[in-house]
PDB file of N, CA and C in Angstrom:
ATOM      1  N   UNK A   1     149.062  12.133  92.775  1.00  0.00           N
ATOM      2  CA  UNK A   1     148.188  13.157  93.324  1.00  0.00           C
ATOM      3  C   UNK A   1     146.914  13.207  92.476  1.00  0.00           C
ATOM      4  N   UNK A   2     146.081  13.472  93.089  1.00  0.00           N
ATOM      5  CA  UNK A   2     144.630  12.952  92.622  1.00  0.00           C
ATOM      6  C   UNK A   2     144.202  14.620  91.964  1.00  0.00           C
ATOM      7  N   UNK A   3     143.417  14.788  90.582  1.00  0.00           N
ATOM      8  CA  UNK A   3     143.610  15.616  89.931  1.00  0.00           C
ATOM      9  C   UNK A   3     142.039  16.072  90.236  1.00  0.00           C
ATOM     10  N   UNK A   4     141.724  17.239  90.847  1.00  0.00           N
ATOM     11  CA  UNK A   4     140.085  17.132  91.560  1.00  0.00           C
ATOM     12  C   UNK A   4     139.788  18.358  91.236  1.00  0.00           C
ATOM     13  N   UNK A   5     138.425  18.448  90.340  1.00  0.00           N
ATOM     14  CA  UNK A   5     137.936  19.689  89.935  1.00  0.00           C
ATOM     15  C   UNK A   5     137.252  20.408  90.645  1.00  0.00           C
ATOM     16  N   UNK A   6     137.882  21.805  90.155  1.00  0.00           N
ATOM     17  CA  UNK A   6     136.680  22.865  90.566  1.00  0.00           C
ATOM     18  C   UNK A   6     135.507  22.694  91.258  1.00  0.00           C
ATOM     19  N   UNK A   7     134.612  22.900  90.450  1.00  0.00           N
ATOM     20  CA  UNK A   7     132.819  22.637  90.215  1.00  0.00           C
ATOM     21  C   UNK A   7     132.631  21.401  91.095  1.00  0.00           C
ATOM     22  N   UNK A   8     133.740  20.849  91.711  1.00  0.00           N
ATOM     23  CA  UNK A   8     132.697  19.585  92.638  1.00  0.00           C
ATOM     24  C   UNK A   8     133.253  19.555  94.072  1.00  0.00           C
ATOM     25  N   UNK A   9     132.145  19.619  94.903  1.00  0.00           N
ATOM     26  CA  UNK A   9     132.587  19.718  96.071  1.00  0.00           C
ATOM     27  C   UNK A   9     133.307  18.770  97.100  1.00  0.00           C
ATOM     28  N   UNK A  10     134.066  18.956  97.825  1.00  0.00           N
ATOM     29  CA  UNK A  10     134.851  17.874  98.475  1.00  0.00           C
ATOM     30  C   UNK A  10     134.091  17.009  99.416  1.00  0.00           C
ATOM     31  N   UNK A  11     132.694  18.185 100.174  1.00  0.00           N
ATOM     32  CA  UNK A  11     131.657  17.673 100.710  1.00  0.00           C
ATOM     33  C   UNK A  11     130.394  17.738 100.650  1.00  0.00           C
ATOM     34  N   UNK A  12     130.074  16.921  99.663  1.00  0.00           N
ATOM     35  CA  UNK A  12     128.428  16.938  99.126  1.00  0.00           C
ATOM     36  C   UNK A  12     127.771  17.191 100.211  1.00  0.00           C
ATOM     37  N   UNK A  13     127.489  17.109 101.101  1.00  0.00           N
ATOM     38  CA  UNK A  13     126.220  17.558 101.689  1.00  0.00           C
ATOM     39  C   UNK A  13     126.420  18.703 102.584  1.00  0.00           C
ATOM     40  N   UNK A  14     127.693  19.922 102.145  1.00  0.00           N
ATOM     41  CA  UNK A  14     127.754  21.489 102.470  1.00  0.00           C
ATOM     42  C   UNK A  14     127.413  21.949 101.113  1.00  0.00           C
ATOM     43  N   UNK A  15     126.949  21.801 100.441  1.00  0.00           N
ATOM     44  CA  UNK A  15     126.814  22.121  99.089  1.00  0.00           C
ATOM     45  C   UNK A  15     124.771  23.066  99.694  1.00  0.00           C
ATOM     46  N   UNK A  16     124.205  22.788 100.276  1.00  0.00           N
ATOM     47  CA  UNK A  16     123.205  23.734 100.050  1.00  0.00           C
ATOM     48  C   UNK A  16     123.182  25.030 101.146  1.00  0.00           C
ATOM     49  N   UNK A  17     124.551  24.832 102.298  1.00  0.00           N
ATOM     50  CA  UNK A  17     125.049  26.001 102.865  1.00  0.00           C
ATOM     51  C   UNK A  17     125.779  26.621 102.163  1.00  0.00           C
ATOM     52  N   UNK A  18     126.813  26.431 101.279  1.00  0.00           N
ATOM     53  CA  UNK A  18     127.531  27.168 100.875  1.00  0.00           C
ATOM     54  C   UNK A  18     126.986  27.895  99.647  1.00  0.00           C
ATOM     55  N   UNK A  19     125.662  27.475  98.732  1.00  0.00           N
ATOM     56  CA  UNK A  19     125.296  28.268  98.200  1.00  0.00           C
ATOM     57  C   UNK A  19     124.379  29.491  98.537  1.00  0.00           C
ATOM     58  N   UNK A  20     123.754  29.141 100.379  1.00  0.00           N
ATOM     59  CA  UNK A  20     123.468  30.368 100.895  1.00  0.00           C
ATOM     60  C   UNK A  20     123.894  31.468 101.457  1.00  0.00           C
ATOM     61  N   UNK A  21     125.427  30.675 101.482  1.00  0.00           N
ATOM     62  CA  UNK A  21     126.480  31.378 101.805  1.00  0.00           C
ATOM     63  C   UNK A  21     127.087  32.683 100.556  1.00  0.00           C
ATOM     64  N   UNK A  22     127.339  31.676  99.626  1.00  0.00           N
ATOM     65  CA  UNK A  22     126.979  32.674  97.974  1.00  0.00           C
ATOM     66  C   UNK A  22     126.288  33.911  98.105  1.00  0.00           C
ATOM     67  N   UNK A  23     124.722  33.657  98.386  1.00  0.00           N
ATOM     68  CA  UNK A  23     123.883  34.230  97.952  1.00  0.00           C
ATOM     69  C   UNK A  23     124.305  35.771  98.870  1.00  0.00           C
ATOM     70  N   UNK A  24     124.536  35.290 100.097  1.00  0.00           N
ATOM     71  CA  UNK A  24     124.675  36.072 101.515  1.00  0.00           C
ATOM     72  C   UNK A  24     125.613  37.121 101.034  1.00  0.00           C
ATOM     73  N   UNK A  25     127.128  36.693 100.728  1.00  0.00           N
ATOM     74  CA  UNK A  25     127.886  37.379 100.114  1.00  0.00           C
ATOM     75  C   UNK A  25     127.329  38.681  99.004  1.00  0.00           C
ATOM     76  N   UNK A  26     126.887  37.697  98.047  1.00  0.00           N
ATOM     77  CA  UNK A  26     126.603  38.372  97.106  1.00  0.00           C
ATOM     78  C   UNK A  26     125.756  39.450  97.071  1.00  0.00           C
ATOM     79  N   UNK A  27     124.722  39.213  97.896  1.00  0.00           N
ATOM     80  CA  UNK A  27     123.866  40.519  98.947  1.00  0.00           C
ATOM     81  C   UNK A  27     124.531  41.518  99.164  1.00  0.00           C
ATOM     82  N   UNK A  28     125.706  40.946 100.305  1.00  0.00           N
ATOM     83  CA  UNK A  28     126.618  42.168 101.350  1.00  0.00           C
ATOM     84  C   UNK A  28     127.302  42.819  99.674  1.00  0.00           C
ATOM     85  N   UNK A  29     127.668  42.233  98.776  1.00  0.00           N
ATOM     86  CA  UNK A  29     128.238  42.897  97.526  1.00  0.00           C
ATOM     87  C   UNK A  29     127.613  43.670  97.151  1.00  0.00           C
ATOM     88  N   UNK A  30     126.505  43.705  97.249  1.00  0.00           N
ATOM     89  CA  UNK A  30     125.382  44.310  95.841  1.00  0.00           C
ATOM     90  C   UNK A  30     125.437  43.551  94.120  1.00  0.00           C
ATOM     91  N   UNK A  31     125.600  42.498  94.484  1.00  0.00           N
ATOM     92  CA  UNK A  31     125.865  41.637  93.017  1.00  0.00           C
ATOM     93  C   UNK A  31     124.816  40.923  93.147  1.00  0.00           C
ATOM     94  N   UNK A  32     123.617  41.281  91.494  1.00  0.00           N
ATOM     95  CA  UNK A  32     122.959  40.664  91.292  1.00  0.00           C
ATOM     96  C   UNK A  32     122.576  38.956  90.975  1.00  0.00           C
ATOM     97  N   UNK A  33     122.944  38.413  91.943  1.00  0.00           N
ATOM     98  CA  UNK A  33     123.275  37.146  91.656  1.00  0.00           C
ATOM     99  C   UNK A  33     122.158  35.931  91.920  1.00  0.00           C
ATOM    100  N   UNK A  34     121.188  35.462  90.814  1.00  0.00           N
ATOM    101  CA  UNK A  34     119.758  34.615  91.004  1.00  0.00           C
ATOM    102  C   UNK A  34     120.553  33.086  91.256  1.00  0.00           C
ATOM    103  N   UNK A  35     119.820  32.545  91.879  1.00  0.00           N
ATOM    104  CA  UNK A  35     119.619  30.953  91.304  1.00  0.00           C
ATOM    105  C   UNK A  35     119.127  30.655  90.117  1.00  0.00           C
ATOM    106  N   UNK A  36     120.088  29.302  89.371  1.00  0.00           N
ATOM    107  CA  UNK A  36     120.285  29.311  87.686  1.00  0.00           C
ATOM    108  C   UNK A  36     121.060  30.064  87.108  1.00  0.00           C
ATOM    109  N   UNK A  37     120.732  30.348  86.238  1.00  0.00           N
ATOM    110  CA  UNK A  37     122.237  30.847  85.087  1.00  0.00           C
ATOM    111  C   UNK A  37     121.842  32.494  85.679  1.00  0.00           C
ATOM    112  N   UNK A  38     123.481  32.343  85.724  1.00  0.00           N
ATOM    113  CA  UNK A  38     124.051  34.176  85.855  1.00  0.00           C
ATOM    114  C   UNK A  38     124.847  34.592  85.027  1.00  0.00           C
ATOM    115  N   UNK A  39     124.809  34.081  83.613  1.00  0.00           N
ATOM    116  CA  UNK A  39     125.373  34.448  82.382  1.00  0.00           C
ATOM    117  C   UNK A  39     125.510  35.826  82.278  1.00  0.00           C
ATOM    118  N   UNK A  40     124.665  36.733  82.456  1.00  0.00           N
ATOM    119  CA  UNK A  40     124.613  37.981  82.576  1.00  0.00           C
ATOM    120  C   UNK A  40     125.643  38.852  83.229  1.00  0.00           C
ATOM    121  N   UNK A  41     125.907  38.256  84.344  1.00  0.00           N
ATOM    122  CA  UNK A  41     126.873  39.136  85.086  1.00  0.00           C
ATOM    123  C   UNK A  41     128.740  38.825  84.353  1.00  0.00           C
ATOM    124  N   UNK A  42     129.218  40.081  85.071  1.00  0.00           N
ATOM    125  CA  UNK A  42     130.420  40.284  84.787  1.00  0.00           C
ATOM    126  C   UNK A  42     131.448  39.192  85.644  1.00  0.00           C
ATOM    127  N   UNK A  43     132.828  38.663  84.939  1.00  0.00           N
ATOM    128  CA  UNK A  43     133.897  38.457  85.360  1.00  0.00           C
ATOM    129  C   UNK A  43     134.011  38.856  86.863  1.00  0.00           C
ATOM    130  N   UNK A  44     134.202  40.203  87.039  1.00  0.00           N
ATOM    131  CA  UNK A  44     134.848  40.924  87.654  1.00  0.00           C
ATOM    132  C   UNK A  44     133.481  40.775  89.037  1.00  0.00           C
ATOM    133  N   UNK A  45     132.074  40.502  89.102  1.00  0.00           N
ATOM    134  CA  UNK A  45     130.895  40.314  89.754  1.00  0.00           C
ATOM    135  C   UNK A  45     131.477  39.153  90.376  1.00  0.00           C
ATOM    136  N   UNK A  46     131.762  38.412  89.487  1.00  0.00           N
ATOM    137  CA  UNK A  46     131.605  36.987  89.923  1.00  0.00           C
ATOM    138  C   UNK A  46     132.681  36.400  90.910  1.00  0.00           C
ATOM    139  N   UNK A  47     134.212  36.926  89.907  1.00  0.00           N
ATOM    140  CA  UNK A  47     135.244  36.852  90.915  1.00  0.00           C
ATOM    141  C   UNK A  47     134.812  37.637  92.535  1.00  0.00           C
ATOM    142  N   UNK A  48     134.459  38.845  92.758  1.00  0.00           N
ATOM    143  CA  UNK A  48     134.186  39.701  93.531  1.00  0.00           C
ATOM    144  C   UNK A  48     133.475  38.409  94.797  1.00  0.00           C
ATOM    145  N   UNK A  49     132.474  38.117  94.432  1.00  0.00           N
ATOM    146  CA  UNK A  49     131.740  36.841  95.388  1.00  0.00           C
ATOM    147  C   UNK A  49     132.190  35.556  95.785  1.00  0.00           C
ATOM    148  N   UNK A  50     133.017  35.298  94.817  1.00  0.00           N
ATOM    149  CA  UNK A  50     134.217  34.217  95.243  1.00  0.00           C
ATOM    150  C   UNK A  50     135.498  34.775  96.060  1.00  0.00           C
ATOM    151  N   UNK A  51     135.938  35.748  95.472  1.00  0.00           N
ATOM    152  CA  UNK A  51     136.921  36.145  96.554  1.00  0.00           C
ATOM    153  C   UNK A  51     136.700  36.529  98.101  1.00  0.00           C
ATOM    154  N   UNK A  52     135.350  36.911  98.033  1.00  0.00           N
ATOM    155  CA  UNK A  52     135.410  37.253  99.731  1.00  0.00           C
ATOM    156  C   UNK A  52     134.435  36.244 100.386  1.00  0.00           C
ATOM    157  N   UNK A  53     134.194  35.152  99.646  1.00  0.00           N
ATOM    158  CA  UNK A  53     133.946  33.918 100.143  1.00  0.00           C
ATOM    159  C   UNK A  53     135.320  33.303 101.017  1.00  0.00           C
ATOM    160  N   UNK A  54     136.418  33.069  99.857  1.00  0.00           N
ATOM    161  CA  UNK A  54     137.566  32.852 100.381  1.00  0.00           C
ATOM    162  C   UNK A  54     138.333  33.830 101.619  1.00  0.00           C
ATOM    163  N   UNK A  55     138.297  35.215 101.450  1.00  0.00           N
ATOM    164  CA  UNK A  55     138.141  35.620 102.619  1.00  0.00           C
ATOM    165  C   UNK A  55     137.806  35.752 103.923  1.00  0.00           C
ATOM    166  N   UNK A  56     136.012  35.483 103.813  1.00  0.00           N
ATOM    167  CA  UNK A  56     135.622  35.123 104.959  1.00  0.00           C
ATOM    168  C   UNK A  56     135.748  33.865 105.327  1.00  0.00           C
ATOM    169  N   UNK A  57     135.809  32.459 104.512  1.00  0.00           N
ATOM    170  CA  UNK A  57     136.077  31.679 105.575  1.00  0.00           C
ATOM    171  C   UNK A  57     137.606  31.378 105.967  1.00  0.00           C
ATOM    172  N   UNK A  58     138.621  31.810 105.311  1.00  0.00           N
ATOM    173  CA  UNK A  58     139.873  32.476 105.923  1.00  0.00           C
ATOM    174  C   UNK A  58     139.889  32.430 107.360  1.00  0.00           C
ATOM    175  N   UNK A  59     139.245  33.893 107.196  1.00  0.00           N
ATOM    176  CA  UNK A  59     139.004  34.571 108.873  1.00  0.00           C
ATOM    177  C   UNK A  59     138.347  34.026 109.615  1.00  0.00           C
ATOM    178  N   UNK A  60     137.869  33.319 109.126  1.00  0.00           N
ATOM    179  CA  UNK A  60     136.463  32.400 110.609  1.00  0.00           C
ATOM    180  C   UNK A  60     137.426  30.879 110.963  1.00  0.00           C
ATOM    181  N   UNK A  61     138.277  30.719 110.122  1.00  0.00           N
ATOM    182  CA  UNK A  61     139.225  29.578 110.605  1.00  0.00           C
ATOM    183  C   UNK A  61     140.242  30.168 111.027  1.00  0.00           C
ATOM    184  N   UNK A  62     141.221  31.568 111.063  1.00  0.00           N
ATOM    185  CA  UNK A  62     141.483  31.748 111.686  1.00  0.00           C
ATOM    186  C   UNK A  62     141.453  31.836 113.113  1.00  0.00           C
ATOM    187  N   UNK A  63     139.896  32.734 113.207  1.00  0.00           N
ATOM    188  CA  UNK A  63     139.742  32.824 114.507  1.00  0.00           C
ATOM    189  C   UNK A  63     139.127  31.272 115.499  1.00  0.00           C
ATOM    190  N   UNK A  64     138.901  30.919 114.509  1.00  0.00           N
ATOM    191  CA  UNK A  64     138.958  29.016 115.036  1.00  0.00           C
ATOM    192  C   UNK A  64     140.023  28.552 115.430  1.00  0.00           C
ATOM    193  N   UNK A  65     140.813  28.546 114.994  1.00  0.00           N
ATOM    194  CA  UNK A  65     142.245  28.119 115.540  1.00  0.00           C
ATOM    195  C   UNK A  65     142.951  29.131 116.667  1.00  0.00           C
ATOM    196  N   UNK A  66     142.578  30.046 116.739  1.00  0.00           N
ATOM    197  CA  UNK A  66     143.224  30.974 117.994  1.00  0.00           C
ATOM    198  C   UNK A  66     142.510  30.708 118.703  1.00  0.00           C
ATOM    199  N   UNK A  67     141.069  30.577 118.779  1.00  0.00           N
ATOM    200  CA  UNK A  67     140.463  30.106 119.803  1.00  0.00           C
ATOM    201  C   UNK A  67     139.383  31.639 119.838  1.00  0.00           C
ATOM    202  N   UNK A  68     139.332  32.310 119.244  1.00  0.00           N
ATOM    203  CA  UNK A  68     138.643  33.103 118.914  1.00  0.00           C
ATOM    204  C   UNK A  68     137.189  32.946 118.458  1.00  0.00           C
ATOM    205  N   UNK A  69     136.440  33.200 118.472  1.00  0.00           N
ATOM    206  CA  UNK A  69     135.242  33.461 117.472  1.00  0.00           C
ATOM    207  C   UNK A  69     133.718  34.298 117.593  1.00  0.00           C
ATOM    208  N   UNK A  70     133.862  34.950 116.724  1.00  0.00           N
ATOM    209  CA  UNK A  70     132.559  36.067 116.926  1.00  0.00           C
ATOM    210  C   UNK A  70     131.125  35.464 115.979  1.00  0.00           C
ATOM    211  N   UNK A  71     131.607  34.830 115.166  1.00  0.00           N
ATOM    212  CA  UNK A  71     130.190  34.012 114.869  1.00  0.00           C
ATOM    213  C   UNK A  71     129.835  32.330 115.195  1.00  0.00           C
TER     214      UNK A  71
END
C-alpha cells in the first residue's frame, strides 16, 4: 500500500479550486484566513476550515449519488 501524504494532492490541477474553496469556507467561518503563511491563527481556526470542508464535500457527494443536487 502506497504511503501518500497529506500536503499533496491526488489531483494537481483541483488544487487552485480547492483553495477557493478554503478561502469560501473560511469566509462562511469568520476565520481570518490570507494567502501565505497563517501562522497566526489557532489550531482550533484551522481544524474548524478543514472540517467543514470535509463536510461539505461529504454532502455534495452524497447528494450526487442519490441523484440529488442543489448546487
Amino acid at each position: 500500500m502506497a504511503n501518500n501524504s497529506s500536503g499533496r494532492m491526488e489531483v494537481p490541477e483541483a488544487k487552485e479550486a480547492m483553495d477557493r474553496f478554503k478561502m469560501e469556507v473560511a469566509d462562511e467561518l469568520g476565520v481570518p484566513l490570507k494567502a501565505g503563511y497563517n501562522g497566526d491563527l489557532t489550531s482550533a481556526q484551522n481544524g474548524s476550515v478543514g472540517g467543514e470542508m470535509v463536510r461539505q464535500m461529504i454532502k455534495r457527494q452524497e447528494e450526487s449519488m442519490s441523484g440529488k443536487s442543489e448546487k
